[in-house]
Protein backbone atom coordinates (compact mmCIF):
# COMPACT_ATOMS: atom_id res chain seq x y z
CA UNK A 1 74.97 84.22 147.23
CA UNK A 2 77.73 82.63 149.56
CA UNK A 3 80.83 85.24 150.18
CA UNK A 4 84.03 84.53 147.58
CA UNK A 5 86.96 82.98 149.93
CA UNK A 6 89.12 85.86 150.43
CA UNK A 7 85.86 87.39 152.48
CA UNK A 8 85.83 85.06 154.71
CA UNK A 9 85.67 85.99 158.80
CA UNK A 10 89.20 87.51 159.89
CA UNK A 11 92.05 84.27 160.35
CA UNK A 12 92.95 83.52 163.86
CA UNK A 13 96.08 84.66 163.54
CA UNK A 14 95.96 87.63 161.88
CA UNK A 15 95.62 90.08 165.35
CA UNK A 16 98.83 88.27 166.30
CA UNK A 17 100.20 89.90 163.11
CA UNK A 18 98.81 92.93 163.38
CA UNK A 19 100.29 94.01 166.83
CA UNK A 20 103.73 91.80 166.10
CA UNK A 21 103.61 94.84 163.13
CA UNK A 22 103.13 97.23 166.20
CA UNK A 23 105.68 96.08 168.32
CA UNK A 24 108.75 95.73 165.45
CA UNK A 25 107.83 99.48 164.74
CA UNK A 26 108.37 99.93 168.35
CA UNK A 27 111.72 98.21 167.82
CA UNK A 28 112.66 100.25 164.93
CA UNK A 29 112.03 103.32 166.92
CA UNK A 30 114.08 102.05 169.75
CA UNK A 31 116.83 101.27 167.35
CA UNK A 32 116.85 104.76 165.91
CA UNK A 33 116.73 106.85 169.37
CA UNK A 34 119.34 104.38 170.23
CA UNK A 35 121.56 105.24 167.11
CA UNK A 36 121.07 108.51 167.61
CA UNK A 37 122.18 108.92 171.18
CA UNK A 38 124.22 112.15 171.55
CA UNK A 39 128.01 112.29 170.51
CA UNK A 40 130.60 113.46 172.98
CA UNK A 41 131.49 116.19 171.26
CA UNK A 42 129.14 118.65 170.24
CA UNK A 43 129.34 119.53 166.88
CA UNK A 44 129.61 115.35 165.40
CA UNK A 45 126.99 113.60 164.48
CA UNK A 46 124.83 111.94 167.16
CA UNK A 47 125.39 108.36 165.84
CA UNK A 48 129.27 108.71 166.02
CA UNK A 49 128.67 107.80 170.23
CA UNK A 50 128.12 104.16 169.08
CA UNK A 51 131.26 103.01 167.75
CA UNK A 52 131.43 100.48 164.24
CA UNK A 53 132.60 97.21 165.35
CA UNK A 54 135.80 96.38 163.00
CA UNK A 55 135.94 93.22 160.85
CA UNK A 56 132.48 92.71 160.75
CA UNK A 57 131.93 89.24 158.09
CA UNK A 58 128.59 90.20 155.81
CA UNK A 59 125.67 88.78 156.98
CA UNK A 60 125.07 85.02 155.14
CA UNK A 61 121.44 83.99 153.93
CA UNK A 62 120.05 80.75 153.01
CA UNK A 63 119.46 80.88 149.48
CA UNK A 64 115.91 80.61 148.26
CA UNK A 65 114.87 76.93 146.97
CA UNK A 66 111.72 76.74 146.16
CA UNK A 67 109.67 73.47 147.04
CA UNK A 68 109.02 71.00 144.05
CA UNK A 69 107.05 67.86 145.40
CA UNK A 70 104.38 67.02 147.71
CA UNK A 71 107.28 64.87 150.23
CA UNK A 72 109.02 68.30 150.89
CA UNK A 73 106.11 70.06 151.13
CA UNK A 74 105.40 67.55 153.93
CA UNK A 75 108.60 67.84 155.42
CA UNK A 76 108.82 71.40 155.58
CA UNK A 77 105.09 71.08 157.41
CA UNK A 78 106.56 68.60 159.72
CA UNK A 79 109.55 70.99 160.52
CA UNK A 80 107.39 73.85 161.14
CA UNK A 81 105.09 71.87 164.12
CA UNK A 82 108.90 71.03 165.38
CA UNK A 83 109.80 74.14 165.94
CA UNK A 84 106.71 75.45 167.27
CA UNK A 85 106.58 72.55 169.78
CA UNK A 86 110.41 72.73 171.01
CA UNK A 87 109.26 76.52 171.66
CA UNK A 88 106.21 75.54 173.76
CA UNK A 89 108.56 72.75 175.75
CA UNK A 90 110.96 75.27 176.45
CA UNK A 91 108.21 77.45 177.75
CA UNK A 92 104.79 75.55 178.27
CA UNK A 93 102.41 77.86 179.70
CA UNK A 94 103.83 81.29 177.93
CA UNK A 95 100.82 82.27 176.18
CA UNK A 96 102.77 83.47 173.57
CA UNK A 97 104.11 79.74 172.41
CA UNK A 98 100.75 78.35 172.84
CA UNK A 99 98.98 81.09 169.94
CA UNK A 100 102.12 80.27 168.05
CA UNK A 101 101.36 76.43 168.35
CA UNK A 102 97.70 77.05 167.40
CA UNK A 103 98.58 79.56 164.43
CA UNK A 104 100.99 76.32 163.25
CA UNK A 105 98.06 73.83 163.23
CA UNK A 106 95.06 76.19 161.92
CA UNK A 107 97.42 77.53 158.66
CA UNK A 108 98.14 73.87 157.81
CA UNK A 109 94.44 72.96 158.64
CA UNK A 110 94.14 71.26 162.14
CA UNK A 111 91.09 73.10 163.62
CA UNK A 112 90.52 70.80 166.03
CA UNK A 113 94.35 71.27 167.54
CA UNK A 114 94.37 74.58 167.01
CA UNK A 115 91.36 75.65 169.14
CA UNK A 116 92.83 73.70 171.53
CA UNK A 117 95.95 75.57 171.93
CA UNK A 118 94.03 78.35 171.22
CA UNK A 119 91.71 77.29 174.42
CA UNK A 120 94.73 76.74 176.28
CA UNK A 121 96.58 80.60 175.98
CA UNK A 122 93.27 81.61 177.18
CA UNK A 123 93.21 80.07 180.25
CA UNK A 124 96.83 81.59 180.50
CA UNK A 125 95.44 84.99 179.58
CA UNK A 126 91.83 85.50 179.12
CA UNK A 127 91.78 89.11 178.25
CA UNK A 128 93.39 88.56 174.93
CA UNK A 129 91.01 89.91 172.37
CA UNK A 130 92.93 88.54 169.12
CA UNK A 131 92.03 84.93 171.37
CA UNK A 132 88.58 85.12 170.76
CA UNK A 133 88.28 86.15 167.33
CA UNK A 134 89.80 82.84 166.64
CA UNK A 135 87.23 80.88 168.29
CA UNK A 136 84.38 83.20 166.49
CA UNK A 137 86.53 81.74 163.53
CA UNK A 138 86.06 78.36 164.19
CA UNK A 139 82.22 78.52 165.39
CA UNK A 140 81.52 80.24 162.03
CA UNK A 141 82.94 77.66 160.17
CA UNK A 142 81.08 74.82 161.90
CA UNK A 143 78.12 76.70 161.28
CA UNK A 144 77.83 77.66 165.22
CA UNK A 145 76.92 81.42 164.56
CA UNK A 146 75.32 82.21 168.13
CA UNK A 147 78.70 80.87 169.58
CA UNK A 148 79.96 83.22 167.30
CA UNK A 149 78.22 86.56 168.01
CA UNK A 150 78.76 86.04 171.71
CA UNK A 151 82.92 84.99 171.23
CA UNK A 152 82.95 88.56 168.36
CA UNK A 153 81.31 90.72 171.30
CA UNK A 154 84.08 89.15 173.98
CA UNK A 155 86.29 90.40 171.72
CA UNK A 156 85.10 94.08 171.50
CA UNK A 157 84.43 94.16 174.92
CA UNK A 158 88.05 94.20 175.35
CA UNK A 159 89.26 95.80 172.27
CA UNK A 160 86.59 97.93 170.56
CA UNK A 161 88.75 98.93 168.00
CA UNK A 162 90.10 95.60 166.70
CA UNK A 163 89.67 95.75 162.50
CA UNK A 164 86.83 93.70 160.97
CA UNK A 165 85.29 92.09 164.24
CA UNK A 166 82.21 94.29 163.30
CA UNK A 167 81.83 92.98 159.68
CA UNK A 168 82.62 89.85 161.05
CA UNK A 169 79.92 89.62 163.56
CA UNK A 170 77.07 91.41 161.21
CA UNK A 171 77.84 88.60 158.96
CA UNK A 172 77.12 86.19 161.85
CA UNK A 173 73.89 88.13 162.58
CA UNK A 174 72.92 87.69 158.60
CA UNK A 175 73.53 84.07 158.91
CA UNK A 176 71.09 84.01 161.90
CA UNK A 177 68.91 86.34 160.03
CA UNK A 178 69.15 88.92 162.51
CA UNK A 179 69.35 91.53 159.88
CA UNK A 180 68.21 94.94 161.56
CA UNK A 181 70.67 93.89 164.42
CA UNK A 182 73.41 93.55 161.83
CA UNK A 183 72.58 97.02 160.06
CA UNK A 184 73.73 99.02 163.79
CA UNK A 185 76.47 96.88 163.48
CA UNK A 186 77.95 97.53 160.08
CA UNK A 187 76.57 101.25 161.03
CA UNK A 188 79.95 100.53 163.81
CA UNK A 189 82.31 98.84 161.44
CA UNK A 190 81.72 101.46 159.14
CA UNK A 191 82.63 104.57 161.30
CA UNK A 192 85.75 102.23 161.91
CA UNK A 193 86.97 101.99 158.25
CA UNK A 194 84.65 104.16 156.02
CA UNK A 195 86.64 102.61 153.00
CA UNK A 196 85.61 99.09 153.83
CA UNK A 197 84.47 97.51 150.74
CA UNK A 198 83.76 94.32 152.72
CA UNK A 199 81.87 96.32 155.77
CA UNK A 200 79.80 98.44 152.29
CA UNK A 201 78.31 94.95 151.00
CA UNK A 202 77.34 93.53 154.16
CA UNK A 203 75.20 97.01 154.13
CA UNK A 204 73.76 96.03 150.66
CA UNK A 205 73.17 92.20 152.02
CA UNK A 206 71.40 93.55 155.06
CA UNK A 207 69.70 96.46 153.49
CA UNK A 208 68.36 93.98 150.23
CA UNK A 209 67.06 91.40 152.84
CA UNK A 210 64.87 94.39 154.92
CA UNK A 211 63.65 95.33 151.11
CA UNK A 212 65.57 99.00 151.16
CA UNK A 213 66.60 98.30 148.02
CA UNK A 214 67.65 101.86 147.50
CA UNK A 215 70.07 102.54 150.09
CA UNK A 216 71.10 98.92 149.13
CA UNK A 217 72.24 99.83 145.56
CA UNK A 218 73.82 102.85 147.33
CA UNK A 219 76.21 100.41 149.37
CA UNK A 220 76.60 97.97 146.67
CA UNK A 221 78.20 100.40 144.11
CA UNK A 222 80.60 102.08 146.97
CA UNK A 223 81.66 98.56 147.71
CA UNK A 224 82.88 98.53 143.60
CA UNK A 225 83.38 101.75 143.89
CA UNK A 226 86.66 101.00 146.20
CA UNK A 227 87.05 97.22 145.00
CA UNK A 228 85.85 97.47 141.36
CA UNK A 229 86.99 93.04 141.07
CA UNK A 230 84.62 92.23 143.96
CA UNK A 231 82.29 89.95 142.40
CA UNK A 232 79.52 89.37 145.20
CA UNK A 233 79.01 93.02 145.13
CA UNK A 234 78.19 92.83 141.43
CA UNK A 235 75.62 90.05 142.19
CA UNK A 236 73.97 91.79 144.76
CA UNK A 237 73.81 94.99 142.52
CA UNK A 238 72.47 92.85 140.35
CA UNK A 239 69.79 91.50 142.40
CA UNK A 240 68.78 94.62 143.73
CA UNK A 241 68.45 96.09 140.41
CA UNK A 242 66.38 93.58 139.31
CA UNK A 243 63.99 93.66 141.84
CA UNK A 244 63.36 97.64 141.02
CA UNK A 245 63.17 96.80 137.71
CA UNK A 246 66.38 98.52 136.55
CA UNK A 247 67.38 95.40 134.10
CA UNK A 248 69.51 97.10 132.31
CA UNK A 249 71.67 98.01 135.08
CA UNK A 250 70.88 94.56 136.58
CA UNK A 251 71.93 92.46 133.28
CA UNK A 252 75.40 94.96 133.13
CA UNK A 253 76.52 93.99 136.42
CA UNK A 254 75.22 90.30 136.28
CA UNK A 255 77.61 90.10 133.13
CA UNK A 256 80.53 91.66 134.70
CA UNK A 257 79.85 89.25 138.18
CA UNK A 258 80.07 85.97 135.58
CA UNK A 259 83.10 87.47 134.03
CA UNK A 260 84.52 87.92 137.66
CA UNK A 261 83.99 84.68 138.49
CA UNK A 262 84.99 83.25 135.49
CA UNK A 263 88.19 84.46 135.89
CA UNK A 264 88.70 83.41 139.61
CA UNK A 265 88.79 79.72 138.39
CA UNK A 266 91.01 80.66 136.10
CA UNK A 267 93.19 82.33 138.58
CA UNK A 268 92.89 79.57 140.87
CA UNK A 269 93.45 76.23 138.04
CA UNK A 270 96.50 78.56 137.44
CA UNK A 271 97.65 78.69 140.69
CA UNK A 272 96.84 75.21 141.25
CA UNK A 273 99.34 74.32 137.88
CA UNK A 274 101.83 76.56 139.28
CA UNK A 275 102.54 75.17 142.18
CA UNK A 276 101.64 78.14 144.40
CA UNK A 277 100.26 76.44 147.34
CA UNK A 278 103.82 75.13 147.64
CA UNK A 279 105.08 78.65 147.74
CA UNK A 280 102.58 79.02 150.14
CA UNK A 281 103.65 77.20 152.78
CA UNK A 282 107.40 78.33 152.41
CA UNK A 283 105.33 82.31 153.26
CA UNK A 284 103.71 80.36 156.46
CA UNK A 285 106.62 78.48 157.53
CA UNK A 286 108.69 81.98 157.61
CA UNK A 287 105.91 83.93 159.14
CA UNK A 288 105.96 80.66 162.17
CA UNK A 289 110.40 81.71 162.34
CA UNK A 290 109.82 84.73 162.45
CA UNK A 291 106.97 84.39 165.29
CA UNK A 292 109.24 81.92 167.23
CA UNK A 293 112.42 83.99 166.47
CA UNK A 294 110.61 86.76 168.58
CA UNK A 295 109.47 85.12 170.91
CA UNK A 296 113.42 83.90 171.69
CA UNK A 297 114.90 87.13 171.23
CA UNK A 298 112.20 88.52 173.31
CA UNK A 299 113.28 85.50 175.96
CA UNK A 300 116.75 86.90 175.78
CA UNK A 301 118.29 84.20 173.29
CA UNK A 302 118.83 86.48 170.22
CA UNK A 303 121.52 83.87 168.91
CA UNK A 304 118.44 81.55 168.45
CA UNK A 305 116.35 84.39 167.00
CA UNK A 306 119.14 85.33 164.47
CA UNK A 307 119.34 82.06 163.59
CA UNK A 308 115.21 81.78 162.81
CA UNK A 309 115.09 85.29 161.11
CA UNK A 310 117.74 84.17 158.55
CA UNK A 311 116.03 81.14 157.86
CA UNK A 312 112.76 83.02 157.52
CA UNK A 313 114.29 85.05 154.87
CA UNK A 314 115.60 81.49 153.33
CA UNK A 315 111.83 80.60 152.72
CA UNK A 316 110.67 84.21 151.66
CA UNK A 317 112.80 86.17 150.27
CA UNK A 318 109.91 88.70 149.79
CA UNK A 319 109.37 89.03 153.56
CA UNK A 320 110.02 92.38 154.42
CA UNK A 321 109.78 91.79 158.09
CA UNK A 322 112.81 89.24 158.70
CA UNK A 323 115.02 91.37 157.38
CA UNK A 324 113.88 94.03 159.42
CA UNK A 325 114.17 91.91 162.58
CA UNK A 326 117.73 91.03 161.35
CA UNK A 327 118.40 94.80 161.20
CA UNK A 328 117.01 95.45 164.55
CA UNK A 329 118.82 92.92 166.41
CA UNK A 330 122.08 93.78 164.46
CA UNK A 331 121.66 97.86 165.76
CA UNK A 332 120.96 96.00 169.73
CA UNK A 333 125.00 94.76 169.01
CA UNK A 334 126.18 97.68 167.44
CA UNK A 335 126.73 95.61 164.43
CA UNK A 336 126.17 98.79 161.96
CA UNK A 337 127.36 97.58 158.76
CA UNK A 338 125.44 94.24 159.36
CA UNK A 339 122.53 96.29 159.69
CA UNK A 340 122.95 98.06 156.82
CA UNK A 341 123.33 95.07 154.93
CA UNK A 342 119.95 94.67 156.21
CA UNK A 343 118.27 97.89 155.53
CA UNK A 344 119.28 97.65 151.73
CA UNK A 345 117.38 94.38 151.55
CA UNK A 346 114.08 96.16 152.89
CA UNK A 347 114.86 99.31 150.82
CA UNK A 348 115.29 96.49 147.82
CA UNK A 349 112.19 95.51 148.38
CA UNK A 350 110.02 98.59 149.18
CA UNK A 351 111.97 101.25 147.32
CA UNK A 352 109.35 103.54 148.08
CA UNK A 353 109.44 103.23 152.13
CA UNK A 354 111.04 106.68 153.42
CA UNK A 355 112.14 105.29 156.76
CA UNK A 356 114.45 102.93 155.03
CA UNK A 357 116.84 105.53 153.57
CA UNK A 358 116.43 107.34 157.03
CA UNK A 359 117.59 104.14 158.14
CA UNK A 360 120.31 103.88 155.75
CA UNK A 361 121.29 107.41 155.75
CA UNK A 362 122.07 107.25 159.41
CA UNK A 363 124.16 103.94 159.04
CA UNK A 364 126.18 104.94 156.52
CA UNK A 365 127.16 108.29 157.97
CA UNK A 366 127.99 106.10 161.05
CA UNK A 367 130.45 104.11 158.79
CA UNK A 368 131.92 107.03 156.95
CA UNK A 369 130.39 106.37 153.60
CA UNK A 370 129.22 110.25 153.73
CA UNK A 371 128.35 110.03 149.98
CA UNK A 372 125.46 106.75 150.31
CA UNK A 373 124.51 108.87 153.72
CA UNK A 374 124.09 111.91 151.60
CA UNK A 375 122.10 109.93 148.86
CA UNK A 376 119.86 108.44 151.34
CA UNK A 377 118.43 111.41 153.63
CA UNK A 378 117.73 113.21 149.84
CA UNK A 379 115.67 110.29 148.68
CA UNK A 380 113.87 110.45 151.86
CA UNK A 381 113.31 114.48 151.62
CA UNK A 382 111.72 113.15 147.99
CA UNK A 383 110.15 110.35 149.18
CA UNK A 384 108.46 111.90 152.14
CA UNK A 385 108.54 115.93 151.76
CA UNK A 386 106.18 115.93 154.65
CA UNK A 387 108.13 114.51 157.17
CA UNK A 388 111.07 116.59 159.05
CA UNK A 389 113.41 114.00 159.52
CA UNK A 390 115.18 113.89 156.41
CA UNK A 391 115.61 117.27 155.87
CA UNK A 392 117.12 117.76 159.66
CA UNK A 393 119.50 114.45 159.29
CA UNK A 394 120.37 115.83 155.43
CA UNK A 395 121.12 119.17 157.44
CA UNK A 396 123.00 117.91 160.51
CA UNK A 397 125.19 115.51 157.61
CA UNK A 398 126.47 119.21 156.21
CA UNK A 399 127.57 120.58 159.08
CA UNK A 400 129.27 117.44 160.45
CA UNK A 401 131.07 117.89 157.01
CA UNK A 402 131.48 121.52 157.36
CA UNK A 403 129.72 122.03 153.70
CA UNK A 404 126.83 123.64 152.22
CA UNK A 405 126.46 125.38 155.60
CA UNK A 406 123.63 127.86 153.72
CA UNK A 407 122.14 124.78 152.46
CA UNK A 408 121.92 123.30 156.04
CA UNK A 409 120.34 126.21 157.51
CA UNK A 410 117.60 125.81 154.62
CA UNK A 411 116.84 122.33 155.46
CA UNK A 412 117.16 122.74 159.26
CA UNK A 413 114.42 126.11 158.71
CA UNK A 414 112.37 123.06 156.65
CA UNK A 415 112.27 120.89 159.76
CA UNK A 416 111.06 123.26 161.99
CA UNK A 417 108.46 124.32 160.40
CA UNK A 418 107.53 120.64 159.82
CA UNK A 419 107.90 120.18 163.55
CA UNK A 420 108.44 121.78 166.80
CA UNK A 421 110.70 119.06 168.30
CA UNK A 422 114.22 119.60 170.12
CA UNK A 423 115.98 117.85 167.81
CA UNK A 424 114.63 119.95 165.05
CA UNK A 425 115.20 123.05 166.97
CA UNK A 426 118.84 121.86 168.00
CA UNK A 427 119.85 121.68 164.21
CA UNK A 428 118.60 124.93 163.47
CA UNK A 429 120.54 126.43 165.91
CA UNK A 430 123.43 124.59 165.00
CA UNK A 431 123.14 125.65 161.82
CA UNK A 432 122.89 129.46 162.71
CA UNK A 433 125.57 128.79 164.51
CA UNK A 434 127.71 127.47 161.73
CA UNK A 435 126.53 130.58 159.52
CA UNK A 436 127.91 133.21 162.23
CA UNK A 437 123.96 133.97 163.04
CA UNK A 438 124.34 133.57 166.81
CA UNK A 439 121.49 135.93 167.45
CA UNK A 440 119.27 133.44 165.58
CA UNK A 441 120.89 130.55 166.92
CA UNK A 442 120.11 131.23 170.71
CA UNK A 443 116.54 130.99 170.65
CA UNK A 444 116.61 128.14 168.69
CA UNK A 445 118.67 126.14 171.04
CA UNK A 446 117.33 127.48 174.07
CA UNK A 447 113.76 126.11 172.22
CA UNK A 448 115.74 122.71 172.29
CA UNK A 449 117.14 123.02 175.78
CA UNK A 450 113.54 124.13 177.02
CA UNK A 451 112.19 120.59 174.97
CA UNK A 452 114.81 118.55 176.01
CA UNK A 453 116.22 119.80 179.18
CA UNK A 454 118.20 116.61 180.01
CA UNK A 455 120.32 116.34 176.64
CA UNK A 456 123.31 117.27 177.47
CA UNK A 457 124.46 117.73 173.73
CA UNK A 458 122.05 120.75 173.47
CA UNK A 459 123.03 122.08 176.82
CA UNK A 460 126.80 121.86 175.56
CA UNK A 461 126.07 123.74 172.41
CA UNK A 462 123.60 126.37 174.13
CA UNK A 463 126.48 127.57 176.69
CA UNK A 464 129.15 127.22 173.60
CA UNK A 465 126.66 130.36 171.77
CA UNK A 466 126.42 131.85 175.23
CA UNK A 467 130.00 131.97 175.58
CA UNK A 468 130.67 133.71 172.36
CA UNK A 469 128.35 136.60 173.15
C-alpha cells in the first residue's frame, strides 16, 4: 500500500528551516541579553541603559490580499524566482543564495533546476548535511533508491542527529526490499523520536514483510496510537490481522482505513474548490522573503531585510516568524516601541507562547507603560510557572517601582529556587535589600558577584550592602 502524501521523504528544504528556527532563537536571545544590559544606576531596571528613540512612526504592513486567479498566481511565482535570482547575482557563489534558489524552483516544482542549484551549494560547501537530503529527495522520487541510501547515509555521516533521515532511508531500504537492513534502521530513528508515528509504521511495514506479524501489530497500533487519522497504519493493521486470522479486528480497521481515505478526497476536492493552493503559494513566497530577508540582514543590508520581512507578513499574515524577524531587527536599532508593535503581533498569534509576554513585559517597562509591563511578566508566571524568568522580571518591575516590596522578595525566592543564575540571585538580594534584610541580602549578591564577576551592576549593589554594615 503506497504511503499517503504527507509521508512522503523529508522536503529539501525543510533542514534549511529547521536551523533558520535555530538561529532566530539565537537572535531572540541576543536581543534579550542585549535589552537587558545593566542600567547605570543600580537600583533601575536593566533595560532603562538603552534609551527609547522619540517619535518613533508605527510600523506599516502590507495588507493581506489574497490571490484570486491563476495570472496572479503566476505572477507572484514569477516574482518569487526574481527575487531569489537578484539575491544569487548579488552574491553568486554564497551557498546560502544558491539553497535559496533551489528551495524557489523545487516548491514551485522545477526538480530538474533545483538539484542543480542544489548541486551547485555543494560544490561551495560539501559538508552541508540538509544538502544531501535533498538529493536523497530527488533520487527517491525518480525511483533511484540506491542513489538514495548512499546520499541519506552522507547525510548522517555528518549530522547523525538530523530528524527523519532514518525513516527516510529505511523506507528506501523497503523499496529495495532490504527489509532486515531497514528494521536496525528504524531500531535508530526510533531511539531518535520514540513518538514517531511515521518511524512506528515503517516498523509494522518491515516487520509484516519478514512475517513477525506480532511485533508488527504491536507497531501498527502505536503508530494510531499517537496519530489515530493515519490511514496506512490502519491498512497495515488490517493486513496483519488478517493474515493471523484476527478478522474481526482486521475488518474494524479496514473500515476505519476506507473511511480515512474517503475523507482525504474530500479534504482535498475541498481544498481544490477553495482555492487553497493559491494560499499556498502566498505561505511559500513569504517563507522565500523571509529566507532572502536573512540572508541581507545577515549581509549587513537590514534596510533590504526590513523591507522583505514586511512583505512576508503581506503574504502571511499567519507567519509567526516575520514578525519576529521584524522585532529582532527593530531591538538591533533600539527601536523599542517598533518592536513592541511587533511582539503583540506574535503574542496575537500564539497567545499561549510565554517568551512573548517576557518579551513584551520588558518593552513596555522600557517605555514606561509599567501597567502592560506588569500584565505581561504575570501572564508569563501563568503561562510558564516553571520557568524563573517571569517571576524575577515581575520581581525586579516592583522594586524599580518601589511597591509590593514583600511581594518581590516572594517572587525573587521563586526564581531562585527555579534557578541558580546571577541574575536570579542579584534580584533576590535586591529584594532583601529593599526589605531592610541585609543579612540575607549579602549572600545572595555575593552568589551573583561569584556567577557573574564582571557585571558591574552586581558589584555596585554588593559594596552598596557592604557599606551599610
Amino acid at each position: 500500500m503506497p504511503l499517503p502524501a504527507h509521508r512522503a521523504s523529508a522536503l529539501p528544504g525543510k533542514r534549511v528551516l529547521w536551523t533558520a528556527g535555530i538561529v532566530l532563537l539565537c537572535l531572540a536571545i541576543v536581543a534579550l541579553v542585549f535589552l537587558l544590559s545593566p542600567s547605570s544606576t543600580a537600583d533601575g531596571l536593566r533595560v532603562s541603559a538603552v534609551p527609547a528613540q522619540s517619535g518613533e512612526d508605527p510600523v506599516v504592513l502590507p495588507p493581506d490580499e489574497p490571490l484570486h486567479s491563476k495570472q496572479e498566481v503566476l505572477a507572484l511565482k514569477q516574482t518569487e524566482v526574481a527575487l531569489a535570482r537578484r539575491l544569487l547575482e548579488e552574491y553568486p557563489e554564497h551557498e546560502q543564495a544558491l539553497v535559496i534558489m533551489a528551495n524557489v524552483f523545487h516548491r514551485q516544482g522545477n526538480a530538474i533546476e533545483s538539484l542543480k542549484f542544489r548541486e551547485r551549494a555543494l560544490a561551495v560547501n560539501p559538508d552541508r548535511a540538509d544538502l544531501y537530503t535533498g538529493l536523497a529527495w530527488y533520487s527517491m522520487k525518480k525511483g533511484r533508491f540506491e542513489e538514495a541510501v548512499t546520499q541519506y547515509r552522507q547525510t548522517l555521516a555528518l549530522d547523525p542527529g538530523l530528524p527523519n533521515v532514518h525513516s527516510n532511508m529505511a523506507d528506501a531500504l523497503m523499496k529495495l526490499g532490504r527489509h532486515e537492513e531497514a528494521v536496525g534502521v528504524i531500531h535508530q530513528a526510533l531511539r531518535l523520536a520514540p513518538k514517531s508515528s511515521f518511524a512506528h509504521y515503517l516498523m509494522g511495514q518491515a516487520l509484516l514483510q519478514l512475517e513477525d506479524y506480532e511485533k508488527a501489530v504491536d507497531h501498527y497500533r502505536e503508530a494510531i496510537k499517537i496519530e489515530p487519522t493515519y490511514a496506512s497504519a490502519h491498512y497495515g493493521l488490517a493486513t496483519v490481522c488478517g493474515r493471523m486470522s484476527q478478522k474481526t479486528e482486521a475488518a474494524q480497521h479496514m473500515d476505519r482505513f476506507r473511511a480515512l481515505a474517503a475523507e482525504s478526497r474530500r479534504d482535498f476536492q475541498n481544498r481544490k474548490r477553495a482555492f487553497d493552493d493559491f494560499r499556498d503559494m502566498q505561505k511559500n513566497a513569504a517563507i522565500t522573503h523571509i529566507n532572502v530577508g536573512r540572508m541581507y540582514r545577515n549581509q549587513g543590508q537590514p534596510e533590504k531585510a526590513e523591507r522583505l520581512f514586511k512583505q512576508a507578513a503581506g503574504l502571511d499574515p499567519q507567519n509567526v516568524t516575520c514578525f519576529l524577524e521584524l522585532a529582532s531587527l527593530y531591538e538591533e536599532r533600539k527601536q523599542a516601541a517598533r518592536s513592541l508593535q511587533m511582539r503583540r503581533r506574535v503574542r496575537d498569534l500564539q497567545p499561549s507562547s510565554a517568551s512573548s509576554y517576557l518579551m513584551i513585559g520588558i518593552l513596555s517597562a522600557h517605555l514606561g507603560h509599567m501597567d502592560d509591563a506588569e500584565e505581561a511578566f504575570r501572564a508569563m508566571v501563568t503561562l510558564a510557572p516553571a520557568k524563573p524568568e517571569g517571576y524575577r522580571e515581575l520581581a525586579r518591575l516592583y522594586l524599580k517601582l518601589g511597591k509590593d516590596l514583600a511581594q518581590a522578595r516572594r517572587l525573587s525566592e521563586k526564581a531562585v529556587s527555579l534557578e541558580a543564575s546571577a541574575a536570579n540571585y542579584f534580584v533576590l538580594g535586591w529584594a532583601c535589600d529593599a526589605t531592610g534584610d541585609s543579612a540575607m541580602a549579602l549572600p545572595a549578591l555575593r552568589q551573583a558577584v561569584a556567577l557573574d564577576p564582571d557585571n558591574e551592576q552586581y558589584v555596585r549593589r554588593l559594596h552598596s550592602v557592604q557599606g551599610k554594615r
